[in-house]
C-alpha atoms as a PDB file:
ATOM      1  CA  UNK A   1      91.898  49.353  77.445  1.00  0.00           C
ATOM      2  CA  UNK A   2      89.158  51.467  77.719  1.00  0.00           C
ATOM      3  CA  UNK A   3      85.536  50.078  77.306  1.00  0.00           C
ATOM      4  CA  UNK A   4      82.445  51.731  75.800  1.00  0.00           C
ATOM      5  CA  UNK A   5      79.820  51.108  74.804  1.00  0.00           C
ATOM      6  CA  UNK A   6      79.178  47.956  72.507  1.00  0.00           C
ATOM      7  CA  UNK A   7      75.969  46.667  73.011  1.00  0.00           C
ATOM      8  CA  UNK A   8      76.714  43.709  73.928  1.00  0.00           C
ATOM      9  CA  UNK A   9      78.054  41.262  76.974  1.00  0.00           C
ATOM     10  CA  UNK A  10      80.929  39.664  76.569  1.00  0.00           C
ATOM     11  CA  UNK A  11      83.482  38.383  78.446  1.00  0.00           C
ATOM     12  CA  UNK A  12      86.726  39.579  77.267  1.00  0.00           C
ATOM     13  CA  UNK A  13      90.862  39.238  78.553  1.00  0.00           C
ATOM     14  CA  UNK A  14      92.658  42.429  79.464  1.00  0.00           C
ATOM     15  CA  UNK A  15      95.904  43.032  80.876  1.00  0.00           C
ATOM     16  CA  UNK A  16      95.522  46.482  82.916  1.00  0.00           C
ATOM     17  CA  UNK A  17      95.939  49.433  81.073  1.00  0.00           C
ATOM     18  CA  UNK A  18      97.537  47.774  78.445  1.00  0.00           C
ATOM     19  CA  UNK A  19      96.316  47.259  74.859  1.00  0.00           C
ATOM     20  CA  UNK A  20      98.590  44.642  74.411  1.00  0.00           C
ATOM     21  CA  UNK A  21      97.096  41.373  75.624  1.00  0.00           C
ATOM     22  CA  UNK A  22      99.559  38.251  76.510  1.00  0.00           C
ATOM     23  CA  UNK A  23      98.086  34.818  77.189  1.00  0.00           C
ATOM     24  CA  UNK A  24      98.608  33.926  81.043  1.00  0.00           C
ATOM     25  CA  UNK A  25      98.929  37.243  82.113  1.00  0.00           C
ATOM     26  CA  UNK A  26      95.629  38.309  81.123  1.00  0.00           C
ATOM     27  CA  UNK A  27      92.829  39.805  83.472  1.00  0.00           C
ATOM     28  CA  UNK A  28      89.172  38.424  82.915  1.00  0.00           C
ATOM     29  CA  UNK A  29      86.516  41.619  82.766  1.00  0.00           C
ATOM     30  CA  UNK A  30      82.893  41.487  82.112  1.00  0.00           C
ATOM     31  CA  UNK A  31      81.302  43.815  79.628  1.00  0.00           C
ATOM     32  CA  UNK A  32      77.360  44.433  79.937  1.00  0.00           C
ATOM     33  CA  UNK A  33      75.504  47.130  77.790  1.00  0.00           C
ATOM     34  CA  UNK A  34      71.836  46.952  78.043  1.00  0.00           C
ATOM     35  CA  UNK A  35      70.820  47.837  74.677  1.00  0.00           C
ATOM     36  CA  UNK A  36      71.624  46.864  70.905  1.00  0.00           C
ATOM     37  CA  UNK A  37      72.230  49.229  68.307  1.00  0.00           C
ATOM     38  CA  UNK A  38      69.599  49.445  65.791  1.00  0.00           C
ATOM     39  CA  UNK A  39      69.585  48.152  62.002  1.00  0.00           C
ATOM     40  CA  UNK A  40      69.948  51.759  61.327  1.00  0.00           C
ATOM     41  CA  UNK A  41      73.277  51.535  63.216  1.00  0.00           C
ATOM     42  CA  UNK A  42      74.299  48.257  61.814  1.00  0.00           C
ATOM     43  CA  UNK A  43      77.644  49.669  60.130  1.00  0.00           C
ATOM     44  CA  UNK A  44      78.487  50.710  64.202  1.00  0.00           C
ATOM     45  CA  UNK A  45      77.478  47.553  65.544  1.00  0.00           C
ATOM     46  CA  UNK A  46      79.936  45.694  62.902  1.00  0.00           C
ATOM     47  CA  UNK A  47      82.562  47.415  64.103  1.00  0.00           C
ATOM     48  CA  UNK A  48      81.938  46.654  67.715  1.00  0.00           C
ATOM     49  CA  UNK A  49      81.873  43.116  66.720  1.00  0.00           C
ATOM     50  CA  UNK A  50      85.421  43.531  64.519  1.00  0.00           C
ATOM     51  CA  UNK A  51      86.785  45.068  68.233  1.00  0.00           C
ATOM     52  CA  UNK A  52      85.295  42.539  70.532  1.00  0.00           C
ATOM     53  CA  UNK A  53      86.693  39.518  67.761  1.00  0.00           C
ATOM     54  CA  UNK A  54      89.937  41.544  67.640  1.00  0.00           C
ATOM     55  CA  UNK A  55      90.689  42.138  71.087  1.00  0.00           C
ATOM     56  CA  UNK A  56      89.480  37.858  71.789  1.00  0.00           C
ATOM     57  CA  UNK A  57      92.172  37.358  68.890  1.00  0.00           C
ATOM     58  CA  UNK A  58      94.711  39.380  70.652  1.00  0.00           C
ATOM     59  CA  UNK A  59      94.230  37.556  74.168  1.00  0.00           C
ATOM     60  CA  UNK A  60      94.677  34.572  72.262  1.00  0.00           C
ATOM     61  CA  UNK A  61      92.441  32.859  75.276  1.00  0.00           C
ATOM     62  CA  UNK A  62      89.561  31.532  73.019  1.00  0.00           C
ATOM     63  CA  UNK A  63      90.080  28.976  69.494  1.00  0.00           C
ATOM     64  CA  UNK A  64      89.253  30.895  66.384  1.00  0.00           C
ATOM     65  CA  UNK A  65      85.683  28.888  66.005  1.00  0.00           C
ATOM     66  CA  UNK A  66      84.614  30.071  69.381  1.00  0.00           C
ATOM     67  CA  UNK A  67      84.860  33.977  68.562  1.00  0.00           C
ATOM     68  CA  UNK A  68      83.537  33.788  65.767  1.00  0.00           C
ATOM     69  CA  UNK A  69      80.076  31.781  67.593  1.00  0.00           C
ATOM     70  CA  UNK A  70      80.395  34.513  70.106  1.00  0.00           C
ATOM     71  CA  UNK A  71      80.335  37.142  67.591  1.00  0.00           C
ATOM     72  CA  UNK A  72      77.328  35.489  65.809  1.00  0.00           C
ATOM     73  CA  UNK A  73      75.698  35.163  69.470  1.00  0.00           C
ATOM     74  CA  UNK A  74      75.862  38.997  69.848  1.00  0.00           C
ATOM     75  CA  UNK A  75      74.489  39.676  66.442  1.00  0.00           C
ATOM     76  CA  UNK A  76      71.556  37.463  66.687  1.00  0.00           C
ATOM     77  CA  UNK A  77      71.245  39.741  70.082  1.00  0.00           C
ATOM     78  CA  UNK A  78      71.261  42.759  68.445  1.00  0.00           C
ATOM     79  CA  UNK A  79      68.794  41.625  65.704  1.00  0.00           C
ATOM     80  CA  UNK A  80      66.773  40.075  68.351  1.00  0.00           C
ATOM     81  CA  UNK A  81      66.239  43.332  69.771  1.00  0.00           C
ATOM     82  CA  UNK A  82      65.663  45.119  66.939  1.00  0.00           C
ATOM     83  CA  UNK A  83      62.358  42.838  66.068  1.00  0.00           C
ATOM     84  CA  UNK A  84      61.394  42.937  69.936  1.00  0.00           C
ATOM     85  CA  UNK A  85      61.307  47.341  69.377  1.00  0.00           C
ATOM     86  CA  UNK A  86      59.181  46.623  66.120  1.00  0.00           C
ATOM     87  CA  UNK A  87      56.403  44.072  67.908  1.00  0.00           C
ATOM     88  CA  UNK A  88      56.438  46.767  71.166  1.00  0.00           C
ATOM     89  CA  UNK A  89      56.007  49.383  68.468  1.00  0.00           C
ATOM     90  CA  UNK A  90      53.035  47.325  66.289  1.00  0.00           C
ATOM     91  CA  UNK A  91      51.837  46.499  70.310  1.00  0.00           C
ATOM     92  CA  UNK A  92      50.974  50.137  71.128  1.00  0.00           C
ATOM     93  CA  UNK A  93      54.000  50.124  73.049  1.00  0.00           C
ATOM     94  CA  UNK A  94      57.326  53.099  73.105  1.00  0.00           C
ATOM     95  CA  UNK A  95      60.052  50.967  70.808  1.00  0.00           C
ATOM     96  CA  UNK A  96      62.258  51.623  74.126  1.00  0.00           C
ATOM     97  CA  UNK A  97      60.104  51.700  76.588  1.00  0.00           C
ATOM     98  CA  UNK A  98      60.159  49.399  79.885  1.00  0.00           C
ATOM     99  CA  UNK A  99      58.198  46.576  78.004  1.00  0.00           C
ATOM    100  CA  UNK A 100      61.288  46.517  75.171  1.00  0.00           C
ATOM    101  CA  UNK A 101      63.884  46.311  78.156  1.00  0.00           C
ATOM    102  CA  UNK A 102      61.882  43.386  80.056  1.00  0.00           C
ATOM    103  CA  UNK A 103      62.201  41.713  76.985  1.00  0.00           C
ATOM    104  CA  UNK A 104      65.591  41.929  75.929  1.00  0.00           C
ATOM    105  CA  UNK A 105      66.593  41.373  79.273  1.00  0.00           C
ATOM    106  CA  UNK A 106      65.047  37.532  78.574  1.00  0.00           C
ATOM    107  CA  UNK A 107      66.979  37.500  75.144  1.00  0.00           C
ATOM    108  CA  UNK A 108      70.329  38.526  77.375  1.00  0.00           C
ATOM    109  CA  UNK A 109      69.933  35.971  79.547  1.00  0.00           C
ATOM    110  CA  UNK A 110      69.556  33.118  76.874  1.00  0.00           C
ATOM    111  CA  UNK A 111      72.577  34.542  74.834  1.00  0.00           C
ATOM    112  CA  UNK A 112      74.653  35.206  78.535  1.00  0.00           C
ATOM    113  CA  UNK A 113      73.605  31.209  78.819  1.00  0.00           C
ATOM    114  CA  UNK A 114      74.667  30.213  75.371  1.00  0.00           C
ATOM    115  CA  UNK A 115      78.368  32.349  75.926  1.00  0.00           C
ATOM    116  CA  UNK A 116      78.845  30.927  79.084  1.00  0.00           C
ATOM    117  CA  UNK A 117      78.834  27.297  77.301  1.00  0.00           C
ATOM    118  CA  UNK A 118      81.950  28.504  75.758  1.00  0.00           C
ATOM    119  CA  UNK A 119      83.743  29.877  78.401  1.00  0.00           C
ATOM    120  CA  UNK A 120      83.022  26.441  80.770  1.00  0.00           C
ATOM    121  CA  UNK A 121      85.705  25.371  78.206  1.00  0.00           C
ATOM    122  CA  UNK A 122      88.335  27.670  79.156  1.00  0.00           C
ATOM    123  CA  UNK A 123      87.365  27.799  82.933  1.00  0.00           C
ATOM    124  CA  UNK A 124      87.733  23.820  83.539  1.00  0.00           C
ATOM    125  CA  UNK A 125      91.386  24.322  81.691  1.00  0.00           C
ATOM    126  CA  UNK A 126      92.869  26.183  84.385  1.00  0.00           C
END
């Protein structure tokens, strides 16, 4: 499976070089990006979201409910994001300047916080 870009971390079930993803013989990888794509790019970002929520679906790992609160997670993220370039813009501040990155790097953490509630649930199961 090969990764790019999505904006987003998320932790998602692989099995190596495969696309096809069986539960149990599944590899756990981390994905990190470090920025969102912009409102501008929201038809790009949807799709990222329809492959993250697909490939979860396909691991079969995580319920139904929980993808779809992860998915919501990394939306709010993304929109988050978007309103921290606007107030670093109306602030004098470069819309992606080091300011902008300080900040969503605080906004990561709290969604990284919030998606690591829902994979406690899967880690204590095995």
């Amino acid at each position: 499976m090969e990764v790019t870009k999505c904006n987003a971390s998320l932790t998602v079930w692989q099995k190596n070089g495969n696309t096809e993803i069986e539960k149990g013989k599944a590899e756990k990888v981390n994905i990190h990006t470090s920025r969102p794509v912009k409102r501008t790019g929201e038809k790009k970002m949807n799709k990222k979201i329809e492959e993250m929520k697909k490939s979860m679906m396909d691991a079969g790992i995580y319920s139904v409910e929980d993808i779809e609160e992860i998915c919501r997670l990394e939306i709010e993220y993304a929109q988050e994001c978007e309103e921290i370039a606007n107030q670093c813009i109306e602030e004098g501040y470069p819309s992606h300047g080091s300011n902008y990155d300080l900040r969503c790097e605080n906004a990561r953490r709290y969604y990284d916080e919030q998606i690591a509630y829902i994979d406690e649930k899967y880690t204590q199961e095995e």
